[in-house]
Protein backbone atom coordinates (compact mmCIF):
# COMPACT_ATOMS: atom_id res chain seq x y z
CA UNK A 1 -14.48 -11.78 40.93
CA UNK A 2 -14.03 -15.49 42.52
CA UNK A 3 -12.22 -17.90 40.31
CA UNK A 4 -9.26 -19.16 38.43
CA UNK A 5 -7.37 -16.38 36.45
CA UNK A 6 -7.99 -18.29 33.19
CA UNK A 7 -11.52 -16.65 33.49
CA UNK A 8 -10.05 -13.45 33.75
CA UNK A 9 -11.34 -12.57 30.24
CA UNK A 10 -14.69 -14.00 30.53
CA UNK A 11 -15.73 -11.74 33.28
CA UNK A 12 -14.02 -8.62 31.76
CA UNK A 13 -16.05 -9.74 28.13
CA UNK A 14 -19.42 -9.91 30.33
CA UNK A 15 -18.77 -6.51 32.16
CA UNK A 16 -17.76 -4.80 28.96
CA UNK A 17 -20.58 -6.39 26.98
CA UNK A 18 -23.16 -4.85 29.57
CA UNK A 19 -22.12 -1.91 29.47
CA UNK A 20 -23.35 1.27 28.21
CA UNK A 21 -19.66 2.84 27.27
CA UNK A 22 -16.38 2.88 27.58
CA UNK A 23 -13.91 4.94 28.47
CA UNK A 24 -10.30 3.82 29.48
CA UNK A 25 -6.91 4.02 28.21
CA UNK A 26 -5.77 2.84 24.66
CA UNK A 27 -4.34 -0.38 24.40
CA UNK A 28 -6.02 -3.94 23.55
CA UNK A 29 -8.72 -3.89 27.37
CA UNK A 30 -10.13 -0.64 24.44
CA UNK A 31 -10.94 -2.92 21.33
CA UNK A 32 -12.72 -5.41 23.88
CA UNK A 33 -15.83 -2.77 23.60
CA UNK A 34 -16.14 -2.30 20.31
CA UNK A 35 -16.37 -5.95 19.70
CA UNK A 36 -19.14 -6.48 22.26
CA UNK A 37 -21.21 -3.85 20.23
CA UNK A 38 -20.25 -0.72 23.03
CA UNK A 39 -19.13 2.48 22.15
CA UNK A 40 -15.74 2.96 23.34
CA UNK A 41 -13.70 6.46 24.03
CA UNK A 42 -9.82 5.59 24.81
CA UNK A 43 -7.44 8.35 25.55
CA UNK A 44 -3.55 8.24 25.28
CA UNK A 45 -1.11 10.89 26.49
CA UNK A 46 1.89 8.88 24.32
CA UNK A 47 2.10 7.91 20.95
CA UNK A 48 3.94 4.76 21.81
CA UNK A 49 1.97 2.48 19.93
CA UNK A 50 2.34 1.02 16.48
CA UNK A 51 -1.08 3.23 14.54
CA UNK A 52 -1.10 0.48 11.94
CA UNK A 53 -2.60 -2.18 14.52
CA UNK A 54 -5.10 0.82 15.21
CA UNK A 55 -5.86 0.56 11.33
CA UNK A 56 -6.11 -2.82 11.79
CA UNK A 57 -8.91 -3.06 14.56
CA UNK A 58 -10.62 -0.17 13.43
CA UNK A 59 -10.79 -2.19 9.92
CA UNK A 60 -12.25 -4.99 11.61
CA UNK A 61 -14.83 -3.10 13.66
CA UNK A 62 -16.08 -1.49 9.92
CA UNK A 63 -16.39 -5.18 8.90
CA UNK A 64 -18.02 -6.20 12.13
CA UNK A 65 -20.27 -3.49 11.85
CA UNK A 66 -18.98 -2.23 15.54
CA UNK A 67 -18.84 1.87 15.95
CA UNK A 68 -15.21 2.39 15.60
CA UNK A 69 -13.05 2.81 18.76
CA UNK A 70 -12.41 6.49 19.56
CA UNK A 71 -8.70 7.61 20.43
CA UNK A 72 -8.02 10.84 21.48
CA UNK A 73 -4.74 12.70 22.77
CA UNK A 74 -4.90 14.18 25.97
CA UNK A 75 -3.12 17.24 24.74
CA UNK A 76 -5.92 17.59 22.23
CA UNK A 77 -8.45 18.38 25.36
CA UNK A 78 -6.48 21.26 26.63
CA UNK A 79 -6.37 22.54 23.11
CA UNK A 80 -10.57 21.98 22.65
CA UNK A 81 -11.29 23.36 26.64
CA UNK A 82 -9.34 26.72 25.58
CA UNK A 83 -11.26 26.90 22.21
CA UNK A 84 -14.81 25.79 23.24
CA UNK A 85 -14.32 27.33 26.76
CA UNK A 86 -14.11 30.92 25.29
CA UNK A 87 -17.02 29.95 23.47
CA UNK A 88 -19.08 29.29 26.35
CA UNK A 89 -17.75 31.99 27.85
CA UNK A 90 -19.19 34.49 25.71
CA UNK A 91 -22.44 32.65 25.77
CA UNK A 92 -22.49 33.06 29.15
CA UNK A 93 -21.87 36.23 29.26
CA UNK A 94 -24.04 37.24 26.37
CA UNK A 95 -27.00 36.19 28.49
């Protein structure tokens, strides 16, 4: 990516809009996706952001028509791979 850092945004916007997903961290590079019509998973291990200008976006995607951004908490996975794991597991072993 050649170029002045003004167009920065324009290539990340072009990349993001030809893409099939997302799936990054949560913070503002996430609500890019949504807004270029891509689904978009974000994952935080920190609550340290303000949920209301979650609300916010996640209002304006609705309006937009846009699939709303997904967050998810990292702890959450260990929680879901223990549950669903045993799950499998008996599957598995069922078979």
């Amino acid at each position: 990516m050649s170029g002045r850092a003004g167009e920065n945004l324009a290539w990340q916007t072009a990349i993001i809009a030809g893409a099939q997903a997302f799936v990054g961290t949560y913070g503002g590079f996430a609500y890019l996706a949504p807004l270029c019509g891509v689904r978009s998973t974000a994952f935080f291990s920190d609550r340290n952001y303000f949920t209301y200008h979650l609300g916010v976006a996640q209002r304006a995607f609705s309006e937009t028509g846009s699939d709303p951004l997904e967050v998810i908490d990292v702890r959450t996975i260990r929680l879901l791979e223990g549950v669903l794991g045993s799950v499998v597991r008996a599957r598995v072993n069922s078979i």
